[in-house]
Protein backbone atom coordinates (compact mmCIF):
# COMPACT_ATOMS: atom_id res chain seq x y z
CA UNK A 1 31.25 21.25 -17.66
CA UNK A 2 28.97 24.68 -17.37
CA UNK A 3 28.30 26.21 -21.21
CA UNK A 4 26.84 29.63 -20.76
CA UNK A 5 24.01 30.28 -23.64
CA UNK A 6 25.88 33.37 -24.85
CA UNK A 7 29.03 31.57 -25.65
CA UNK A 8 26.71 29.27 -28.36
CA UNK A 9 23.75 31.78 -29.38
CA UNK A 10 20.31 31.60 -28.30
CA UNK A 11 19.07 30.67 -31.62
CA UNK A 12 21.27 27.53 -31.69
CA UNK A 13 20.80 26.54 -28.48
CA UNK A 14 17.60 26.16 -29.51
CA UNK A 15 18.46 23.79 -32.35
CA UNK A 16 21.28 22.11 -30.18
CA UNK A 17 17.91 21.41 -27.86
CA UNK A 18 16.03 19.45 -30.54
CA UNK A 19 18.75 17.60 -31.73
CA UNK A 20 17.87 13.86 -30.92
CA UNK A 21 14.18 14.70 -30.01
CA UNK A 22 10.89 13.57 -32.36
CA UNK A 23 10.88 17.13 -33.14
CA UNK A 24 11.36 20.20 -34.91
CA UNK A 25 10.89 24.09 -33.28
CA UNK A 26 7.66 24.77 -35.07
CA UNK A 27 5.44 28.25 -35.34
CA UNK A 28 2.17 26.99 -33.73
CA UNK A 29 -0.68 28.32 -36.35
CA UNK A 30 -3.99 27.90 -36.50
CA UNK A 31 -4.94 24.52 -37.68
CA UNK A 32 -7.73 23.64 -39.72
CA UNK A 33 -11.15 23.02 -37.99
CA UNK A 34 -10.90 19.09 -37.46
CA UNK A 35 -13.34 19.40 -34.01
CA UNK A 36 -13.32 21.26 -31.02
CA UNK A 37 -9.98 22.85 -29.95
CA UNK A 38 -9.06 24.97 -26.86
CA UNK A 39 -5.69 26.06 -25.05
CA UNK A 40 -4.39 25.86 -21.55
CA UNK A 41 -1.57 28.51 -20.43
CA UNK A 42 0.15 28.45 -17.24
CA UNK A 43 3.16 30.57 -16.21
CA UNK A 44 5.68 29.32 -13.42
CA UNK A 45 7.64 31.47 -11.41
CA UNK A 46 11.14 29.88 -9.27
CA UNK A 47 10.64 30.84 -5.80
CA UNK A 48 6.79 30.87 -6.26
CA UNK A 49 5.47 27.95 -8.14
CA UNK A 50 8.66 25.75 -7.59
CA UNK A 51 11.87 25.54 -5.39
CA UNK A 52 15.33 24.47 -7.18
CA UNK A 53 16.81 23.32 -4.04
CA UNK A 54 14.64 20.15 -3.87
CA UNK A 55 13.46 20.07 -6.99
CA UNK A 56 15.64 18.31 -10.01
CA UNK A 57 15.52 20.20 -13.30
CA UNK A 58 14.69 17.00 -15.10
CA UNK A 59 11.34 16.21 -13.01
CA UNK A 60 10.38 20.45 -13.11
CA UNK A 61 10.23 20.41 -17.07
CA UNK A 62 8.37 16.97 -16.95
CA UNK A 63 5.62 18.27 -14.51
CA UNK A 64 5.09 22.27 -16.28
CA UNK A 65 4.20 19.98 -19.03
CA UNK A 66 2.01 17.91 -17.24
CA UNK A 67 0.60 20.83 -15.56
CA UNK A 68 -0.80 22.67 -18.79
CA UNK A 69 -1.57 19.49 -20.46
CA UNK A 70 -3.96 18.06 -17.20
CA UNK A 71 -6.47 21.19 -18.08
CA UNK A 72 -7.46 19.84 -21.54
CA UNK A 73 -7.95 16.18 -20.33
CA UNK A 74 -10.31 17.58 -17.79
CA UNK A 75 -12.13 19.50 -20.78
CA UNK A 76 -12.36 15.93 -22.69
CA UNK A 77 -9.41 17.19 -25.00
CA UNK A 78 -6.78 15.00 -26.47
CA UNK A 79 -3.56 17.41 -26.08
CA UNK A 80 -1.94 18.07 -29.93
CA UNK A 81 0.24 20.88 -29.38
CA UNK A 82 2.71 22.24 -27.10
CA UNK A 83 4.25 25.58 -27.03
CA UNK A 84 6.89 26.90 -24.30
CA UNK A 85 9.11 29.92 -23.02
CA UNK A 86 11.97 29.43 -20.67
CA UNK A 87 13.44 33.00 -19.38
CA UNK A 88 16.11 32.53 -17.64
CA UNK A 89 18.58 34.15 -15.64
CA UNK A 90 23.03 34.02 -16.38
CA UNK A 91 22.54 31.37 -13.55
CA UNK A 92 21.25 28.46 -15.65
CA UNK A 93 24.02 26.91 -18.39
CA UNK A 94 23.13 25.32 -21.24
CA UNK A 95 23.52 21.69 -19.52
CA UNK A 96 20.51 23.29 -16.87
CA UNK A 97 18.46 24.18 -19.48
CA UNK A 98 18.90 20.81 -21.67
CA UNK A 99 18.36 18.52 -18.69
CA UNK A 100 15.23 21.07 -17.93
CA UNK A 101 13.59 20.87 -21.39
CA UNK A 102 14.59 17.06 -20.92
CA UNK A 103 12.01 16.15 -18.65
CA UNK A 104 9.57 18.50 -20.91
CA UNK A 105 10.25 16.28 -24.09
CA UNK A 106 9.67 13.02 -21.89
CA UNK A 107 5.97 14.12 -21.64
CA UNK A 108 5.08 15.30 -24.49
CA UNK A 109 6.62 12.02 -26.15
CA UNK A 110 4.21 10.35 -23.43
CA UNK A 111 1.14 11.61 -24.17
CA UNK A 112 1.43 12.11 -27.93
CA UNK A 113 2.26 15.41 -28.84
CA UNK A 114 2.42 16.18 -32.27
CA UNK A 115 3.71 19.36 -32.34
CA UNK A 116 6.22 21.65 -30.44
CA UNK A 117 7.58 25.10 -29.88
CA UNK A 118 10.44 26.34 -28.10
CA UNK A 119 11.60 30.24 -27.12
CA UNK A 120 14.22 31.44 -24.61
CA UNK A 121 14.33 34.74 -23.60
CA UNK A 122 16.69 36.11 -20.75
CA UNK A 123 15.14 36.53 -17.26
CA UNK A 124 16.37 38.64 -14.35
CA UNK A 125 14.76 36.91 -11.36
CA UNK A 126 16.10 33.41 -12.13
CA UNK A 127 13.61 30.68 -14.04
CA UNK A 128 10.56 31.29 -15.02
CA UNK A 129 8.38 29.17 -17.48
CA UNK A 130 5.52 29.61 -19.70
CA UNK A 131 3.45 26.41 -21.23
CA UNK A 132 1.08 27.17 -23.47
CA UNK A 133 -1.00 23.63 -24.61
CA UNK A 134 -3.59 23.21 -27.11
CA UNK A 135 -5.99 20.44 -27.62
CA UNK A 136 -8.89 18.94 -29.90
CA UNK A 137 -11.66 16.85 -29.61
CA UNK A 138 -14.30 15.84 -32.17
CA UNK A 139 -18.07 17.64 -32.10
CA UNK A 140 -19.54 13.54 -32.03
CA UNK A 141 -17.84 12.52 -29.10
CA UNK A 142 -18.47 16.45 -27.21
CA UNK A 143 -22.36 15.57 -28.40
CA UNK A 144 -22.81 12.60 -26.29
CA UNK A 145 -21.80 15.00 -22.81
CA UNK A 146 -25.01 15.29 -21.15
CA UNK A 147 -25.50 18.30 -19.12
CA UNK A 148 -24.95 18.11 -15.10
CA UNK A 149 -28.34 17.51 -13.14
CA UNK A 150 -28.62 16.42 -9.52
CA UNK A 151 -27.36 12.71 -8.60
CA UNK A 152 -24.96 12.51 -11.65
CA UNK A 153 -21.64 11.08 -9.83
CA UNK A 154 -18.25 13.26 -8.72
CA UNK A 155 -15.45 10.93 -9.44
CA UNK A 156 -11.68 10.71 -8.74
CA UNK A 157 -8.75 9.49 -10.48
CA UNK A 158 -6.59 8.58 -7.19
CA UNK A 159 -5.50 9.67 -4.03
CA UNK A 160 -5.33 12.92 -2.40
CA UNK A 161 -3.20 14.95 -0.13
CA UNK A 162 0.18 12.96 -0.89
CA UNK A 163 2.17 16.03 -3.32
CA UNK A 164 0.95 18.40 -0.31
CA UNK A 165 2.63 16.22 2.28
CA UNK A 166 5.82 15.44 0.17
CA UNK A 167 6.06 19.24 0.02
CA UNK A 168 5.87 19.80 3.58
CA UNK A 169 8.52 17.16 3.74
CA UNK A 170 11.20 18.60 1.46
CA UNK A 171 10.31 22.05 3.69
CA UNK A 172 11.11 20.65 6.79
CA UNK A 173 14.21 18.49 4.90
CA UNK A 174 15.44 22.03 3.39
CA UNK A 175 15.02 24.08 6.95
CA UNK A 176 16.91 21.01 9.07
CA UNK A 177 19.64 20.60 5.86
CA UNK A 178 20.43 24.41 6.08
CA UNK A 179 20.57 24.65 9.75
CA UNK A 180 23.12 21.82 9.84
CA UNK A 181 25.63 23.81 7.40
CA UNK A 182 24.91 21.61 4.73
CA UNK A 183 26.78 18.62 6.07
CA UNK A 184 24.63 15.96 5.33
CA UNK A 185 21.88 14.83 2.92
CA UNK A 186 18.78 14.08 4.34
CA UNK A 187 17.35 10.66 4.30
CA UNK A 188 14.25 10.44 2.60
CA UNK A 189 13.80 7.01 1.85
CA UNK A 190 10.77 6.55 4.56
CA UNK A 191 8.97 9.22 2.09
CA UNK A 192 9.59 7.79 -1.10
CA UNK A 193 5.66 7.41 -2.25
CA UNK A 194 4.76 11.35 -1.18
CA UNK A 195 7.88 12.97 -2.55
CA UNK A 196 7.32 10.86 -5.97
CA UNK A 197 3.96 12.18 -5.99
CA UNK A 198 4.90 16.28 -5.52
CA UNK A 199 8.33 15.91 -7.43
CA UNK A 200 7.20 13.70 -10.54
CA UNK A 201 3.58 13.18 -10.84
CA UNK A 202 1.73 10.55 -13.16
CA UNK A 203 -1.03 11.70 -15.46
CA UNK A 204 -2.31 8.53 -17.04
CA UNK A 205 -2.31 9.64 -20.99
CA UNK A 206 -4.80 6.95 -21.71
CA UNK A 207 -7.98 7.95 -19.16
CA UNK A 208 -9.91 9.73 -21.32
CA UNK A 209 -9.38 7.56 -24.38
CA UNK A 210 -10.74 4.69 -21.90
CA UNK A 211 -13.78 6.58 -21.00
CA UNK A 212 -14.96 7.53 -24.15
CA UNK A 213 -13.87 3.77 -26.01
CA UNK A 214 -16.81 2.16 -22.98
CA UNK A 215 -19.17 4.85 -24.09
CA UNK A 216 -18.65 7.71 -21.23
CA UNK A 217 -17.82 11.14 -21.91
CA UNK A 218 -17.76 12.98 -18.58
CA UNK A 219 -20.56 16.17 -17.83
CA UNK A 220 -17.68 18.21 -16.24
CA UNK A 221 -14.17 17.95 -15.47
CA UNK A 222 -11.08 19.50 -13.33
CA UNK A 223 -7.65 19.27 -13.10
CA UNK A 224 -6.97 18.96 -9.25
CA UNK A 225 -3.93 21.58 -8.36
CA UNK A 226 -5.11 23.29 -5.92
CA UNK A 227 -6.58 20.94 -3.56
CA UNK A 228 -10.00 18.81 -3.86
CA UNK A 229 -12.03 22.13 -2.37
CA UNK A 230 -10.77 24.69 -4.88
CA UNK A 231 -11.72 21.83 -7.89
CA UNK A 232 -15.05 21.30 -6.28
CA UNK A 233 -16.52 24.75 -5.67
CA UNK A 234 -15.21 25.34 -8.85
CA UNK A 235 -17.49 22.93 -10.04
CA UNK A 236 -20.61 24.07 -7.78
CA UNK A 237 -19.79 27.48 -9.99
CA UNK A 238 -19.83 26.16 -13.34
CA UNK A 239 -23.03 23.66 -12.79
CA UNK A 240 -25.03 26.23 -10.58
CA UNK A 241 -26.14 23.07 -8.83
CA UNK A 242 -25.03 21.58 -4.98
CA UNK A 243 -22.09 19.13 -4.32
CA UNK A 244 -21.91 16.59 -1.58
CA UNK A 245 -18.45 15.23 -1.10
CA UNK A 246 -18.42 11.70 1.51
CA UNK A 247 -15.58 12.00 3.72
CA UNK A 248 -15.20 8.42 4.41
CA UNK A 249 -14.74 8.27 0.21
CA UNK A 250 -11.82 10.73 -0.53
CA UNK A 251 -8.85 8.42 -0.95
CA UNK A 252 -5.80 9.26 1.31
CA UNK A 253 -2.82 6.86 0.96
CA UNK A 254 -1.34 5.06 4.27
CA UNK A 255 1.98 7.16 3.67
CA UNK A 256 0.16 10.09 3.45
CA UNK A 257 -1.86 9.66 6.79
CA UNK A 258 1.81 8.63 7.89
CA UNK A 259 3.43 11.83 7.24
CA UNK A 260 -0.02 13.81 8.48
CA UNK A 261 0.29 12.45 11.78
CA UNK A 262 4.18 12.78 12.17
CA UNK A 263 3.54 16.62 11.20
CA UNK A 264 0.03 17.35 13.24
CA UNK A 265 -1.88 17.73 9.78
CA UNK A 266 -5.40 16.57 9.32
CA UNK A 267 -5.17 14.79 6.60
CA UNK A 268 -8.70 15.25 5.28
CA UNK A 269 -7.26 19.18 5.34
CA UNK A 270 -4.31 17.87 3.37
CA UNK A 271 -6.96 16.42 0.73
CA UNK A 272 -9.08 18.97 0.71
CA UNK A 273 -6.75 22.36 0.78
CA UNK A 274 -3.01 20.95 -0.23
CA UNK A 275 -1.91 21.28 -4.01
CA UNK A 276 0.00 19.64 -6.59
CA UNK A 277 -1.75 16.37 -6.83
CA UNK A 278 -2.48 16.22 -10.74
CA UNK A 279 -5.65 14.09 -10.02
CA UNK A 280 -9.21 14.45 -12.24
CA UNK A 281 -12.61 15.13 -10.66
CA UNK A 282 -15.05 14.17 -13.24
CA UNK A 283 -18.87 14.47 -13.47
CA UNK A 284 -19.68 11.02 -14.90
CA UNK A 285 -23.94 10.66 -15.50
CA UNK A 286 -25.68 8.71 -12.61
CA UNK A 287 -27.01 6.01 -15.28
CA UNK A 288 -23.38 4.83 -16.31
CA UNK A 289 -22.33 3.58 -12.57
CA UNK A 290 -21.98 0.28 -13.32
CA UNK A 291 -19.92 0.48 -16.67
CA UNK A 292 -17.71 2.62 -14.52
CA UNK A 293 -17.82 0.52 -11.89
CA UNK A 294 -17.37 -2.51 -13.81
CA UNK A 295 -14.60 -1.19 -16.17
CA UNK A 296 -12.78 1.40 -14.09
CA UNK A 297 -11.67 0.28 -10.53
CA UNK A 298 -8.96 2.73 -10.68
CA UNK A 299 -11.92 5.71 -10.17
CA UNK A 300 -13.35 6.21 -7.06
CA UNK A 301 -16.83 7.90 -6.63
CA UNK A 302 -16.59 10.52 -3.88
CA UNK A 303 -19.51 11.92 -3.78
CA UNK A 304 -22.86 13.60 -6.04
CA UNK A 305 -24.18 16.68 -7.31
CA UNK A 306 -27.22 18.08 -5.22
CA UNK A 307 -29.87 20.32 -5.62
CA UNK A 308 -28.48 24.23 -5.82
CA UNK A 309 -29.39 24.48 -1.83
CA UNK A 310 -27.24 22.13 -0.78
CA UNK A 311 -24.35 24.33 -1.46
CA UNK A 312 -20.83 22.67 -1.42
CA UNK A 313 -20.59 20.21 1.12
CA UNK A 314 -18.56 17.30 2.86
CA UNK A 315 -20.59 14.49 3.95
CA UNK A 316 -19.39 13.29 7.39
CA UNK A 317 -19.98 9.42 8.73
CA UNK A 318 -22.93 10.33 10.89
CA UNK A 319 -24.66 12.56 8.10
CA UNK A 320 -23.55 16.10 9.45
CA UNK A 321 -23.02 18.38 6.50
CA UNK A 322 -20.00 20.36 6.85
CA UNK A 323 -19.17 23.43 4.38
CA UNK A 324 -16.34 23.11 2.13
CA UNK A 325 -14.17 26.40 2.18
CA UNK A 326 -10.83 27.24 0.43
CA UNK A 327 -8.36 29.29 1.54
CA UNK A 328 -7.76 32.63 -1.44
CA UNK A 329 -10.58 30.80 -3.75
């Protein structure tokens, strides 16, 4: 069954949306000062930012969410509101849009969002999304972030390189599918881990509670989209000091070195310039290494900041310093 919007109304489509959910379509105001706040926006164009052929409506709404809401853990925020604006085109139904905001309402039920708001507004060039988050934190715990200096560590919450594979994947899948007059579904079992990691990514909800509950409130943080490189020259901008990032240290899965060497991919390149992987890079102080180490085996330390002259670095097995670069940074 296909319900077009028009035939219900856009304004109770909107309540027909919330029906069975935690929550009510609220005007995000201006709360009262209760700490720190700031807001992430991101805007997702189909056919630019996402491809519908591969990509199940239900997973797409879960990661926009995750997408906006991965900026303000990285700035020690604890997401609180969600606000979000689906234009779309006559080729969506009501059932594509449901299923869509579906997967959106799974994460913010996940990591605790209080509040919600919800527009729909008619699109010409098929879906595109806007996800505006805000988040809070209180001025005690933003206190006890001591600036960046020279030695302090550069941490990451998992591997790298896997979302950028399982894309390359679904490319080839989607090329070989097409070619074949859409006779017969791929198999993708072999691929499982990688296409799990571009198609429905985990951000742990509980990380930074963890970190700040054992007395660690990271120096810096970013939200890995755009590959390790873009996140760390990013942070060589922001600290005006030098990184050095180990090689040997960047975790790579065994299904992502796999799928590197089935498609002639480097996979340190996949690591270093793919996208998608929803990981952190934080800047945790040098003097906290063992209560990380101790209480946190699911971060790995990568690497250090330097002195500014180091520049942005990665650190190869026999010492050789080799410039990190992104492609469009």
């Amino acid at each position: 069954m296909s319900t077009q919007i028009s035939e219900i109304g856009r304004s109770a489509a909107m309540e027909r949306l919330f029906e069975g959910t935690p929550y009510k379509n609220e005007i995000i105001r201006p709360q009262p000062a209760r700490g720190v706040a700031a807001q992430s926006h991101h805007f997702f164009m189909e056919g630019v930012d996402f491809d519908l052929t591969y990509t199940p409506l239900k997973h797409l709404g879960y990661k926009l969410v995750l997408a906006a809401l991965g900026d303000l853990y990285a700035q020690c925020l604890q997401p609180e509101r969600v606000s979000v604006i689906l234009a779309l085109s006559n080729r969506f139904s009501y059932e594509d849009v449901a299923t869509l905001w579906g997967g959106m309402i799974a994460a913010m039920q996940e990591h605790k969002i209080a509040s919600v708001a919800l527009e729909l507004a008619p699109s010409v060039n098929g879906l595109c999304v806007s996800v505006t988050a805000v988040g809070i934190q209180k001025r005690i715990v933003l206190e006890r972030r001591l600036p960046m200096q020279s030695k302090d560590l550069v941490v990451l919450s998992g591997h790298l390189g896997a979302a950028y594979m399982g894309l390359h994947i679904l490319e080839r899948e989607k090329v070989a599918f097409q070619a074949g007059g859409a006779q017969k579904q791929p198999d993708l079992t072999a691929y499982r881990g990688i296409l799990a990691d571009y198609l429905s990514p985990e951000v742990k909800p509980d990380l930074l509670s963890r970190l700040i509950k054992q007395g660690i409130v990271p120096s810096a943080g970013e939200f890995i989209t755009r590959g390790l490189a873009c996140s760390v020259l990013d942070l060589q901008r922001r600290s005006g000091l030098g990184v050095k990032i180990y090689i040997n240290r960047i975790p790579i899965s065994a299904q992502t070195f796999q799928a590197c060497e089935e498609l002639n991919i480097d996979a340190v390149t996949a690591a270093m310039n793919g996208g998608d992987d929803f990981k952190f890079l934080f800047v945790i102080p040098n003097g906290q290494y063992d209560v990380l180490h101790k209480e946190f085996p699911d971060l790995e330390v990568v690497g250090h900041l330097a002195q500014p002259e180091v520049g942005a670095v990665l650190v190869t097995p026999e010492s050789v310093e080799i410039p990190i670069q992104a492609p469009n940074y």
